[in-house]
C-alpha atoms as a PDB file:
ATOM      1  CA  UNK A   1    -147.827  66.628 -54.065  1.00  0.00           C
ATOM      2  CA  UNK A   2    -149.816  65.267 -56.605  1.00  0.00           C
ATOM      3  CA  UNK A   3    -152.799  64.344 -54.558  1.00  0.00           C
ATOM      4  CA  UNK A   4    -153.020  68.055 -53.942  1.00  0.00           C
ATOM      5  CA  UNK A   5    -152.558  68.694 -57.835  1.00  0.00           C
ATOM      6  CA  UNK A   6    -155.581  66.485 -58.485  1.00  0.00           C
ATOM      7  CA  UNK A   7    -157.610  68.390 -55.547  1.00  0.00           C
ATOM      8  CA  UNK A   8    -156.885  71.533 -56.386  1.00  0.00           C
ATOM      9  CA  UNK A   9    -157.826  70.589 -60.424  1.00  0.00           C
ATOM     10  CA  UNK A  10    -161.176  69.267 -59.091  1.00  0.00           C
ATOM     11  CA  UNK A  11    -162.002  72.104 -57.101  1.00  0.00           C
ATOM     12  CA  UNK A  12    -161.178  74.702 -60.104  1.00  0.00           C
ATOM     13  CA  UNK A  13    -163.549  72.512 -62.417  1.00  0.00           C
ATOM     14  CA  UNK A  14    -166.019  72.152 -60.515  1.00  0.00           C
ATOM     15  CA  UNK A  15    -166.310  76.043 -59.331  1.00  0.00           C
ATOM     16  CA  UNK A  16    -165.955  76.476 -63.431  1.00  0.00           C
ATOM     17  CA  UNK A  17    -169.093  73.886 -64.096  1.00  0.00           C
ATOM     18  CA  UNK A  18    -171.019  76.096 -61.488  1.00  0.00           C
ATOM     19  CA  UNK A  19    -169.996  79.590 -62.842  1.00  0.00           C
ATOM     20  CA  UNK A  20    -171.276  78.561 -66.285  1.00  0.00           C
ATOM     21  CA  UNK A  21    -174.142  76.216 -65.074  1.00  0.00           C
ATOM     22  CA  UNK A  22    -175.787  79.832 -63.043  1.00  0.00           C
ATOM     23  CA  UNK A  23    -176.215  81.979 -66.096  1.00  0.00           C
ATOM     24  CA  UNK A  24    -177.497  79.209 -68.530  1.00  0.00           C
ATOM     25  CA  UNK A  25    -180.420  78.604 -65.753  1.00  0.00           C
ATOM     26  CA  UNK A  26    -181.085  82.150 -65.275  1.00  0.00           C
ATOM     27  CA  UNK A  27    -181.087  82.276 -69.241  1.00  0.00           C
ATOM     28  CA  UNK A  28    -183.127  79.426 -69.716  1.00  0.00           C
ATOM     29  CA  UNK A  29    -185.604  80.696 -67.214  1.00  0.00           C
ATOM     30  CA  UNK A  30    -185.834  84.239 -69.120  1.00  0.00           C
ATOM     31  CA  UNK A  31    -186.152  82.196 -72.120  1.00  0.00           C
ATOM     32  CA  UNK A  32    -189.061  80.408 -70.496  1.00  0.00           C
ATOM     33  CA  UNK A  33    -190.642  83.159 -69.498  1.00  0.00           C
ATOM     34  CA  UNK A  34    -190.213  85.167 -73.279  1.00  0.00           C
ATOM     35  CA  UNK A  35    -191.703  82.544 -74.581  1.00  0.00           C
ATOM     36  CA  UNK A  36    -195.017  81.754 -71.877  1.00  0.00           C
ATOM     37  CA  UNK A  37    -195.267  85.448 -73.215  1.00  0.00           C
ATOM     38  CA  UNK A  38    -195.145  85.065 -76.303  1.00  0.00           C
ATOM     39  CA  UNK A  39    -197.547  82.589 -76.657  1.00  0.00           C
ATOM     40  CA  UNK A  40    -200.246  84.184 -74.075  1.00  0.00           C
ATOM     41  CA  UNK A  41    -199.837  87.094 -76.991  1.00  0.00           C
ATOM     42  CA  UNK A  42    -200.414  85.013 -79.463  1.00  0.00           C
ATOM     43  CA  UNK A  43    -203.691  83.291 -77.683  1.00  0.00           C
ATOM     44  CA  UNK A  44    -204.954  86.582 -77.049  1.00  0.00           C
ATOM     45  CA  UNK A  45    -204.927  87.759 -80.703  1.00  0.00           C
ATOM     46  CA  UNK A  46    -206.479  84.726 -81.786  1.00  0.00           C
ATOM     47  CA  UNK A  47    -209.352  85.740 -79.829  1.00  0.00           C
ATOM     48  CA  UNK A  48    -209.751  88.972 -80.809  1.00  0.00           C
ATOM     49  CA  UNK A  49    -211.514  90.349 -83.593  1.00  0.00           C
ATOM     50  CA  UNK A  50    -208.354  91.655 -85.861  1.00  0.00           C
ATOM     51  CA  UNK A  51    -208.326  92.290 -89.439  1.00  0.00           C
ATOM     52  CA  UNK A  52    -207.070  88.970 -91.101  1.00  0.00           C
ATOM     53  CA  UNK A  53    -204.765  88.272 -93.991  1.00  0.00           C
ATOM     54  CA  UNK A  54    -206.309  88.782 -97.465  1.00  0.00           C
ATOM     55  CA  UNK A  55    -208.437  91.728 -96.084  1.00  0.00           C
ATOM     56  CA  UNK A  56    -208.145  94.992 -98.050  1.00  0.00           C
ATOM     57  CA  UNK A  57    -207.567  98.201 -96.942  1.00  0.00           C
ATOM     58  CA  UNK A  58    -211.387  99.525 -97.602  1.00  0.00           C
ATOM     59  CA  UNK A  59    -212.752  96.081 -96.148  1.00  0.00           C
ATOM     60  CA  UNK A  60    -210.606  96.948 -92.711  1.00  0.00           C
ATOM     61  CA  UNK A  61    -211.511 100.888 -92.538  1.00  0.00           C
ATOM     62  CA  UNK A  62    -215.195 100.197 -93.220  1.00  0.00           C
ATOM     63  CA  UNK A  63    -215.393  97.555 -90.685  1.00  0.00           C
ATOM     64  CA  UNK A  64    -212.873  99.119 -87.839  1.00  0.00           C
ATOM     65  CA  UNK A  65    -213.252 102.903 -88.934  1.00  0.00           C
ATOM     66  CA  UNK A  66    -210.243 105.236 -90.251  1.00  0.00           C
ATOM     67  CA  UNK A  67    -207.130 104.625 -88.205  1.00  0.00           C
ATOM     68  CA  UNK A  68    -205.867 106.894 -85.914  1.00  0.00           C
ATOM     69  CA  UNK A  69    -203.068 107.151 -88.296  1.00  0.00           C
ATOM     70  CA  UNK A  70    -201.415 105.373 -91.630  1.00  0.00           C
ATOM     71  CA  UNK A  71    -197.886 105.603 -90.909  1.00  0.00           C
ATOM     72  CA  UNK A  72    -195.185 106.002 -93.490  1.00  0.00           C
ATOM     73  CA  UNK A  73    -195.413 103.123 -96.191  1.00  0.00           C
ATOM     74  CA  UNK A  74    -191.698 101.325 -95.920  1.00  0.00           C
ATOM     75  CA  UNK A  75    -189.542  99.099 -98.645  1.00  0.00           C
ATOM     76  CA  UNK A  76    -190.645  99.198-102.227  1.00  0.00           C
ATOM     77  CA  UNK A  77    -187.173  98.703-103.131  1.00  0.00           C
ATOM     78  CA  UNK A  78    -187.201  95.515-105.341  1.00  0.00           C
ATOM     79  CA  UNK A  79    -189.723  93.541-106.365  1.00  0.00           C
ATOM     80  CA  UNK A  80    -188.612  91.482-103.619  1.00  0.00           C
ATOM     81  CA  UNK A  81    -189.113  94.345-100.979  1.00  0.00           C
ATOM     82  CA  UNK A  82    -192.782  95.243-102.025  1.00  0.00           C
ATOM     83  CA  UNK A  83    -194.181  98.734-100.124  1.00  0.00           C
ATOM     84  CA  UNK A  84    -195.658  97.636 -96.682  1.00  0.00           C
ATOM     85  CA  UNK A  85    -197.935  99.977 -95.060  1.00  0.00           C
ATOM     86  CA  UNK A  86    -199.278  99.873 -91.306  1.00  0.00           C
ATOM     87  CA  UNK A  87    -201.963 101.501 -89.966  1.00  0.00           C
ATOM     88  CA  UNK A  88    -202.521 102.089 -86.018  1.00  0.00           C
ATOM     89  CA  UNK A  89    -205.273 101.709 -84.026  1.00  0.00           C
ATOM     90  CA  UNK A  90    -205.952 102.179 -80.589  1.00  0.00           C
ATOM     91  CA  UNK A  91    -205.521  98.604 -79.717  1.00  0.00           C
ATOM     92  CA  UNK A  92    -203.577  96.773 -83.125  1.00  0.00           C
ATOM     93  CA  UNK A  93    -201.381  96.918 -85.756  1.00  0.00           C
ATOM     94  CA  UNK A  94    -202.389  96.273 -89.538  1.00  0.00           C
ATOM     95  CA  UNK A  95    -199.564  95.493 -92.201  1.00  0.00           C
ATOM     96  CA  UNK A  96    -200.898  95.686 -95.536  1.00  0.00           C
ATOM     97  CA  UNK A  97    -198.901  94.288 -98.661  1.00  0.00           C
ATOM     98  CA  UNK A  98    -200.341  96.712-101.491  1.00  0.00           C
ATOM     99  CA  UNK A  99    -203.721  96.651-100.627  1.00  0.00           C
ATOM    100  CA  UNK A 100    -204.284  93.800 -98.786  1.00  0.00           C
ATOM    101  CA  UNK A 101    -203.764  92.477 -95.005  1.00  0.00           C
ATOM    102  CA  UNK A 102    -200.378  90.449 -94.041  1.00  0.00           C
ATOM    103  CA  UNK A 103    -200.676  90.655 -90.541  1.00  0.00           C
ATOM    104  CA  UNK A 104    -202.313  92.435 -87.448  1.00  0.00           C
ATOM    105  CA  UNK A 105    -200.628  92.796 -84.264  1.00  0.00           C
ATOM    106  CA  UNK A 106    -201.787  93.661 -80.664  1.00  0.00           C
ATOM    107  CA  UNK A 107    -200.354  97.177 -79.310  1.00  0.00           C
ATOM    108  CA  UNK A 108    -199.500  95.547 -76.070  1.00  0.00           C
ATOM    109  CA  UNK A 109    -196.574  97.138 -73.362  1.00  0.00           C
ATOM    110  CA  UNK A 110    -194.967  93.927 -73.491  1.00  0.00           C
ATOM    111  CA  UNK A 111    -194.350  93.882 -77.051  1.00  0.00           C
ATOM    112  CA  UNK A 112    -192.177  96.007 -79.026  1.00  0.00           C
ATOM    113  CA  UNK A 113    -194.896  97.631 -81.156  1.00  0.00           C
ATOM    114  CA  UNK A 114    -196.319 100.170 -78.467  1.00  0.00           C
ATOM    115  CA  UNK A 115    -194.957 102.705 -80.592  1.00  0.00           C
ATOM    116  CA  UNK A 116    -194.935 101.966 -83.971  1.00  0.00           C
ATOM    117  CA  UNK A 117    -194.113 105.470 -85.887  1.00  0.00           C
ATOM    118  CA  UNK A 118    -190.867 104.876 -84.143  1.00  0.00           C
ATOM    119  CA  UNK A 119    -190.208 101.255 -85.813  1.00  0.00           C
ATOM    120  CA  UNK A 120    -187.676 100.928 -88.335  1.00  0.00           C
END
């Protein structure tokens, strides 16, 4: 009877180790692929010609053009939460920190900025 007990524990551990060995694989491999992603993105905007930080706003529209819209500024709150504005272009993103560039970001499908006047 208690060669079974130790049988029957073995087999319920080891059908445990698998159950929770599966997902972490699959998770790790989604993981993997987020981040090839993410850093193909990131290669890619290095090449580009983006505005960079420390730009200002009349340096980026007279060298890109007038966006093709400046959506609505967000914080401003504290002095801690200064105003951020964006401004969208057919292919990128600008963030501007009062006047001046913070970052630019590719409008690409697989990021989450395709459709930035719905960002919170």
């Amino acid at each position: 009877m208690v060669k079974l007990n130790h049988h029957v524990l073995l087999a319920v551990l080891l059908v445990g180790a698998a159950t929770f060995a599966a997902p972490q694989t699959a998770r790790a491999a989604t993981q993997d692929h987020g981040d090839n992603l993410l850093i193909k993105r990131v290669q890619q905007e290095k090449g580009m010609n983006l505005p960079r930080r420390g730009m200002t706003m009349a340096q980026v529209e007279k060298r890109w053009g007038a966006p093709l819209r400046k959506l609505s500024p967000r914080g401003g709150g504290s002095p801690r939460q200064p105003v951020i504005n964006r401004w969208d272009y057919a292919k990128f993103i600008v963030y501007f920190q009062h006047n001046y560039v913070i970052h630019s970001v590719l409008n690409t499908p697989a990021g989450n900025n395709t459709d930035p006047a719905n960002a919170d």
